[in-house]
N, C-alpha and C. Protein backbone atom coordinates (compact mmCIF):
# COMPACT_ATOMS: atom_id res chain seq x y z
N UNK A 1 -16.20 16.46 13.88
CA UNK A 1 -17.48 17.16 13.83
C UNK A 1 -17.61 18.00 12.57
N UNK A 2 -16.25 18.67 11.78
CA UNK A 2 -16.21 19.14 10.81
C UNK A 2 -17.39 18.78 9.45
N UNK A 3 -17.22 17.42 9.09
CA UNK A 3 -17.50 16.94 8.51
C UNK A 3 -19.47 16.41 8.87
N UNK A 4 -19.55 16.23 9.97
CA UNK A 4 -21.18 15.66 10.59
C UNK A 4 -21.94 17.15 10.76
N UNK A 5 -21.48 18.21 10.72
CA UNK A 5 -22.08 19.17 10.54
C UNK A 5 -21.81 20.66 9.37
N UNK A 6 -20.92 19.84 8.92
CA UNK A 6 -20.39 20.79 8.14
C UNK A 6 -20.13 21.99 7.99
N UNK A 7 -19.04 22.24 8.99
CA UNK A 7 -18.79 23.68 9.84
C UNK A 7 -18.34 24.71 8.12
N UNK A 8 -17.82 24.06 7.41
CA UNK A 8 -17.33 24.74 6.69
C UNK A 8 -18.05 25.23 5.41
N UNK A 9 -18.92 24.86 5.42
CA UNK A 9 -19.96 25.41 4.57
C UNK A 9 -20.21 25.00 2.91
N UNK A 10 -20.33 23.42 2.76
CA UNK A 10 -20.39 22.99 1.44
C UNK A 10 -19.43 22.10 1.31
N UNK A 11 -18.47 21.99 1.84
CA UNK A 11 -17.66 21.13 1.37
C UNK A 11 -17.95 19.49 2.14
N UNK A 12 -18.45 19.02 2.49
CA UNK A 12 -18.59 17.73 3.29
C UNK A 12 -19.07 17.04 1.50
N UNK A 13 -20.35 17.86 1.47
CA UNK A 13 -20.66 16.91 0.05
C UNK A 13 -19.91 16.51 -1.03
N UNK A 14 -18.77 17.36 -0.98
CA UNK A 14 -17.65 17.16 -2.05
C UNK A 14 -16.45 16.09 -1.65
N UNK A 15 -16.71 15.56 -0.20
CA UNK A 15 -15.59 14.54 0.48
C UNK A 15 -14.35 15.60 0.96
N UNK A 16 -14.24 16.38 0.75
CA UNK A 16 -13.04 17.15 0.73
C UNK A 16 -11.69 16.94 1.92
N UNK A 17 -12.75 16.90 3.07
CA UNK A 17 -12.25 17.01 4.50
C UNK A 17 -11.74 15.27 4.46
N UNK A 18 -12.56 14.64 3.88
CA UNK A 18 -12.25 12.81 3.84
C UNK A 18 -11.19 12.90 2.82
N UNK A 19 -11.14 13.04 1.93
CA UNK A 19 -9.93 13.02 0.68
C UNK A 19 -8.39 13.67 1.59
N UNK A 20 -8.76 15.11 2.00
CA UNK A 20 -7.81 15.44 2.91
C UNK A 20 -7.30 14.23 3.87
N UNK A 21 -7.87 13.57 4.70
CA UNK A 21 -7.26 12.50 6.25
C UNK A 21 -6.78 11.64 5.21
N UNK A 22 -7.20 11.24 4.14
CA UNK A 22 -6.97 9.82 3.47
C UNK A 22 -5.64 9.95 3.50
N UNK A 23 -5.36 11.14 2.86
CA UNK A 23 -4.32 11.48 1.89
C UNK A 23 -3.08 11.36 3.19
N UNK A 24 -3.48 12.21 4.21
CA UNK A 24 -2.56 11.81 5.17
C UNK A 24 -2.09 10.65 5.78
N UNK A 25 -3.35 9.94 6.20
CA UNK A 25 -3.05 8.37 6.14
C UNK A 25 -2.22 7.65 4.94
N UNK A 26 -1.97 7.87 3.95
CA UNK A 26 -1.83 7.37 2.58
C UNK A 26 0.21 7.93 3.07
N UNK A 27 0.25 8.83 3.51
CA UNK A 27 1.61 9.73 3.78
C UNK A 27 1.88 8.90 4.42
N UNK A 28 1.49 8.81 5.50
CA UNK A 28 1.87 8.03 6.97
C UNK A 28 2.50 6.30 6.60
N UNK A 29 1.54 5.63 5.79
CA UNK A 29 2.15 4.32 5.50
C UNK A 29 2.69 4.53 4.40
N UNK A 30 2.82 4.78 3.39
CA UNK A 30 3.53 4.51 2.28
C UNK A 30 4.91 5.53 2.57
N UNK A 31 4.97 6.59 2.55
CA UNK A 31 5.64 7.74 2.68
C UNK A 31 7.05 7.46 3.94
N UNK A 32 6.32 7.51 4.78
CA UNK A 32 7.18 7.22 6.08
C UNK A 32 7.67 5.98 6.33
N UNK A 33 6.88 5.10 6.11
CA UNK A 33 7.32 3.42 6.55
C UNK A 33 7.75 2.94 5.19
N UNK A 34 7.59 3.78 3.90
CA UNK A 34 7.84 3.08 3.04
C UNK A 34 7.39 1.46 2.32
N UNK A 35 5.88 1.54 3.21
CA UNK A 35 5.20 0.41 3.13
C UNK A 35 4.89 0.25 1.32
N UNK A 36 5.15 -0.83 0.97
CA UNK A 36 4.18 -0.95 -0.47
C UNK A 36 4.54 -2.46 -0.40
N UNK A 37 3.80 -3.38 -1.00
CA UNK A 37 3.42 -4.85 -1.10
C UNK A 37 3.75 -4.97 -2.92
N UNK A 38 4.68 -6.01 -2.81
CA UNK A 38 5.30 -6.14 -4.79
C UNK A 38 5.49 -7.52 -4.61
N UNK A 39 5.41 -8.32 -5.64
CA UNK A 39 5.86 -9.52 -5.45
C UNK A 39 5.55 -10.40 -4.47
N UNK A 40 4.54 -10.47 -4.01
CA UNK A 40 4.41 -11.18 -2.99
C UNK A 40 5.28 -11.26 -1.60
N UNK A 41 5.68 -9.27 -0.99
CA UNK A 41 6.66 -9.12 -0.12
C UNK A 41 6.20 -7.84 0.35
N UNK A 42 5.78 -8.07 1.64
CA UNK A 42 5.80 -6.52 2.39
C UNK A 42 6.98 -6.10 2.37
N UNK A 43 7.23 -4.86 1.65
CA UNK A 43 8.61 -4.39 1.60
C UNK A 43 8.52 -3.07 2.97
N UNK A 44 9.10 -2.66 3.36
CA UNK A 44 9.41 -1.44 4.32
C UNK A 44 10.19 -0.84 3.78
N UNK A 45 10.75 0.93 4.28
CA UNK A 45 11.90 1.39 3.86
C UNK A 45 11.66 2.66 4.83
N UNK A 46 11.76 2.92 5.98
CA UNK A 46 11.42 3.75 6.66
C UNK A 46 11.95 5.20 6.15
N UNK A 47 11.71 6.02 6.12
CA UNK A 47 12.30 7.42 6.59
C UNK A 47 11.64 8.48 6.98
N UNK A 48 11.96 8.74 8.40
CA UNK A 48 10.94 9.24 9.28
C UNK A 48 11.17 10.74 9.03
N UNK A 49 10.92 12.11 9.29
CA UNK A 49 11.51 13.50 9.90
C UNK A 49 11.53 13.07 11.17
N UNK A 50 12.76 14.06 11.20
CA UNK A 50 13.38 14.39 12.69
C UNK A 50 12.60 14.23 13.25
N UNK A 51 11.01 15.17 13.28
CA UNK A 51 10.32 15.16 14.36
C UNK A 51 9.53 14.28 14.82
N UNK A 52 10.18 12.25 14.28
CA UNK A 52 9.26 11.67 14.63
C UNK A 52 10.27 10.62 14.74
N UNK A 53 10.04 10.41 16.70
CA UNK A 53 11.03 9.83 17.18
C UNK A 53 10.61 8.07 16.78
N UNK A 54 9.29 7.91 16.72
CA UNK A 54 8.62 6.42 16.92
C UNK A 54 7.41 6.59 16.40
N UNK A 55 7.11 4.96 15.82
CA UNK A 55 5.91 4.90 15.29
C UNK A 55 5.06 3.71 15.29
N UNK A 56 3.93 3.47 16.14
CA UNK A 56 3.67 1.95 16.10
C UNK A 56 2.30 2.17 14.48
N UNK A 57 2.32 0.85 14.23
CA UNK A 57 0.90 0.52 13.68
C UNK A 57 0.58 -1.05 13.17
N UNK A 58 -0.95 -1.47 13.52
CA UNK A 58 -1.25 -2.84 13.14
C UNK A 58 -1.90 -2.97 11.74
N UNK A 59 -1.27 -4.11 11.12
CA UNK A 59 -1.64 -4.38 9.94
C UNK A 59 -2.27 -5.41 9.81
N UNK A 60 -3.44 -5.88 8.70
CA UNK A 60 -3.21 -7.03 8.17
C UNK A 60 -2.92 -7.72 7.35
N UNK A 61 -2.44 -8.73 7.14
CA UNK A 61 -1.56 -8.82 5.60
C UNK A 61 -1.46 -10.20 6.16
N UNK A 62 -2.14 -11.02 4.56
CA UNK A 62 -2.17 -12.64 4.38
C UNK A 62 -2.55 -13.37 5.44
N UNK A 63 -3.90 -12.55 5.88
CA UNK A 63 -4.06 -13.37 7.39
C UNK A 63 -3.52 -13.40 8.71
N UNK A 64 -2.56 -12.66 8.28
CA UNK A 64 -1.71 -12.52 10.07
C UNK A 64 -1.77 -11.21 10.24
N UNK A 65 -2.29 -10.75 11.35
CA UNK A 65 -1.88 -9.60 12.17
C UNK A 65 -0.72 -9.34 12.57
N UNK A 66 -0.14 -8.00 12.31
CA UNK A 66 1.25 -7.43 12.35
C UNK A 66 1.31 -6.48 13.10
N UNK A 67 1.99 -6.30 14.12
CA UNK A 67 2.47 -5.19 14.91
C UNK A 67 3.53 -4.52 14.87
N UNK A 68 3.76 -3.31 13.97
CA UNK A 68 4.98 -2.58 13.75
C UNK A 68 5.24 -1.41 14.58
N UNK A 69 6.83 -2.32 15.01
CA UNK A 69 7.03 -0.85 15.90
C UNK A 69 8.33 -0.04 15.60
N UNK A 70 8.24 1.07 14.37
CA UNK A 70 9.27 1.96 14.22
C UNK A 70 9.94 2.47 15.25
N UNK A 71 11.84 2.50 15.43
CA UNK A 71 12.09 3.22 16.76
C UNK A 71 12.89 3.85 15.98
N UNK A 72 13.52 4.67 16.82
CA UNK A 72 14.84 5.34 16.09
C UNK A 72 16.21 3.71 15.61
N UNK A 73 16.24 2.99 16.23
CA UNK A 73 17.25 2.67 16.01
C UNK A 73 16.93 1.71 15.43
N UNK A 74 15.65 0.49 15.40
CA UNK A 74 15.31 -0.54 15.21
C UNK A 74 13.65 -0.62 14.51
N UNK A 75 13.57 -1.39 14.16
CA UNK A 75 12.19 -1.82 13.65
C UNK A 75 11.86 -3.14 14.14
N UNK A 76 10.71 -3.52 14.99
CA UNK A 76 10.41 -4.52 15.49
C UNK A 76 9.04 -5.23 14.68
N UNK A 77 8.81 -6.50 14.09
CA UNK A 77 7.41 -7.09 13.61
C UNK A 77 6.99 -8.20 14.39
N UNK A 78 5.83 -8.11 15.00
CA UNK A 78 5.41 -9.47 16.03
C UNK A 78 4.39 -9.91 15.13
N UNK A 79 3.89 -10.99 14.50
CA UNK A 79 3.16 -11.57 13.81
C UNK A 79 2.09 -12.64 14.81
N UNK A 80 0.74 -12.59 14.53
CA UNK A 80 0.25 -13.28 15.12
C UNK A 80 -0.02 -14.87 14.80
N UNK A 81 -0.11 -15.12 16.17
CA UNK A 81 -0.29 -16.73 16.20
C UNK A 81 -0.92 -17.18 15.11
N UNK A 82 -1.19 -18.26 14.63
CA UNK A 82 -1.97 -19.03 13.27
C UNK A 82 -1.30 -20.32 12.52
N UNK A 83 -2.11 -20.90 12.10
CA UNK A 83 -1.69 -22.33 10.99
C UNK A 83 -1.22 -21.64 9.90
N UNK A 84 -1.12 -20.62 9.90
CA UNK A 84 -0.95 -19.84 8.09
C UNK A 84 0.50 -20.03 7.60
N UNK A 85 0.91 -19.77 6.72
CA UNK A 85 2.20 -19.62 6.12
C UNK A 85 3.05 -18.53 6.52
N UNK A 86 3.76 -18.35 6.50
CA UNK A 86 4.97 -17.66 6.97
C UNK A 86 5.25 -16.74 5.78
N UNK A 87 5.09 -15.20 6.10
CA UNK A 87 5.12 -14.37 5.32
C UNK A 87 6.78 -13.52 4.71
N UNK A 88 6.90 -12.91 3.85
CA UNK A 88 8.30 -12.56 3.52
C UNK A 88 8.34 -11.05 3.85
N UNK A 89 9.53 -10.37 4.55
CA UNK A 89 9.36 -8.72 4.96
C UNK A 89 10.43 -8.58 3.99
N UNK A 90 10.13 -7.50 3.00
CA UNK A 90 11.43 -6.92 2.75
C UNK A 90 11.59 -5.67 3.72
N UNK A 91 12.77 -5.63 3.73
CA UNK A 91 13.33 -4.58 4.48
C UNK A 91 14.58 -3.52 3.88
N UNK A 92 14.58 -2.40 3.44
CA UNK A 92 15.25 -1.94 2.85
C UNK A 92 15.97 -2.67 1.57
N UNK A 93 17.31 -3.53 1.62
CA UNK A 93 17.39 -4.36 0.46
C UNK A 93 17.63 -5.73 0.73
N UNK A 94 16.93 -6.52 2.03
CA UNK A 94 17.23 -7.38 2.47
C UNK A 94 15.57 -8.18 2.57
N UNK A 95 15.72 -9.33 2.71
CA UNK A 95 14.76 -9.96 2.74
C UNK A 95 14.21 -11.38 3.81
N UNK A 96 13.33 -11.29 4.59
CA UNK A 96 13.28 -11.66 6.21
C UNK A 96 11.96 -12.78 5.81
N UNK A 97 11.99 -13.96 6.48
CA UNK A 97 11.17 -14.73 6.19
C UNK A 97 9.94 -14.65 7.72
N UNK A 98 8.73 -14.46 8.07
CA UNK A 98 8.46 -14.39 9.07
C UNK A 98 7.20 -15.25 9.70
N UNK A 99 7.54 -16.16 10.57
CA UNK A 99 6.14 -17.40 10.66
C UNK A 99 5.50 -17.03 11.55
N UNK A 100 3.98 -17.29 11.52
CA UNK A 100 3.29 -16.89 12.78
C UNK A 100 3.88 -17.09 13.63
N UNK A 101 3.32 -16.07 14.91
CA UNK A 101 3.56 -16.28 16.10
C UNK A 101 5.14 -15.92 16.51
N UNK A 102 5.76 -15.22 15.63
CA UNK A 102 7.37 -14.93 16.02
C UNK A 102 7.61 -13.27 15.58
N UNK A 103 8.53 -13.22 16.13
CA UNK A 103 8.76 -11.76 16.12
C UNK A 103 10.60 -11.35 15.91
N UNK A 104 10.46 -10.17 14.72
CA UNK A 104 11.73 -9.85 14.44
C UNK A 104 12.09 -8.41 14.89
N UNK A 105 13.70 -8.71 15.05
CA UNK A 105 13.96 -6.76 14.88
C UNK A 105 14.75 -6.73 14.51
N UNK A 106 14.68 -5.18 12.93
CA UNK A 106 15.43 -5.20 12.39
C UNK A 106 16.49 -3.68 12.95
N UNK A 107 17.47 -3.69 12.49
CA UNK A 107 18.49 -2.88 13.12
C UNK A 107 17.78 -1.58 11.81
N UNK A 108 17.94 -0.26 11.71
CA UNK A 108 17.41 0.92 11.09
C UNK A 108 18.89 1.75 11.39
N UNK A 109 19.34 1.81 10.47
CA UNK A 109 20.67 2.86 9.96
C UNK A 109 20.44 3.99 8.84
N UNK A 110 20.91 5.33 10.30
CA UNK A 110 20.11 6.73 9.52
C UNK A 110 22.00 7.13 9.17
């Protein structure tokens, strides 16, 4: 509501409150999951704070829908069904080939 009424007095027109969430969102995947796309490879590299036991989120990437589920101990990717090609995860310094419709988990060592 911050923003649709602009409790704060001027700043909506400047994006401020939007630049702010982005930025957090922007934390959340890159930062924490260590998400960034190079080479034609979703790479991961998690590192969570303490105070964050688990983390799901859906992606899309090359046509397939991705379901990531950060745990403490493991990282799980379920890829959705499709004719598409079979995408590559990097994972810390390892590298996971993944075809629709299958699902991996990777082991996460803190």
């Amino acid at each position: 509501m911050s923003d649709l009424r602009d409790i704060q007095g001027g700043t909506t027109a400047e994006g401020i409150h939007l630049g702010s969430m982005a930025s957090t969102v922007d934390i959340i995947h890159r930062c924490y999951t260590g998400l960034v796309i190079r080479n034609d490879v979703l790479w991961l590299n998690p590192s969570f704070p303490k105070e964050i036991e688990s983390m799901d989120l859906t992606l899309y990437y090359r046509g397939l829908w991705l379901k990531i589920y950060f745990h403490k101990k493991e990282c799980k990717i379920e890829a959705s069904d499709g004719a598409l090609q079979p995408i590559t995860i990097g994972f810390k310094d390892d590298k996971i080939l993944l075809k629709p419709g299958a699902t991996i988990i990777i082991p996460i060592h803190r």
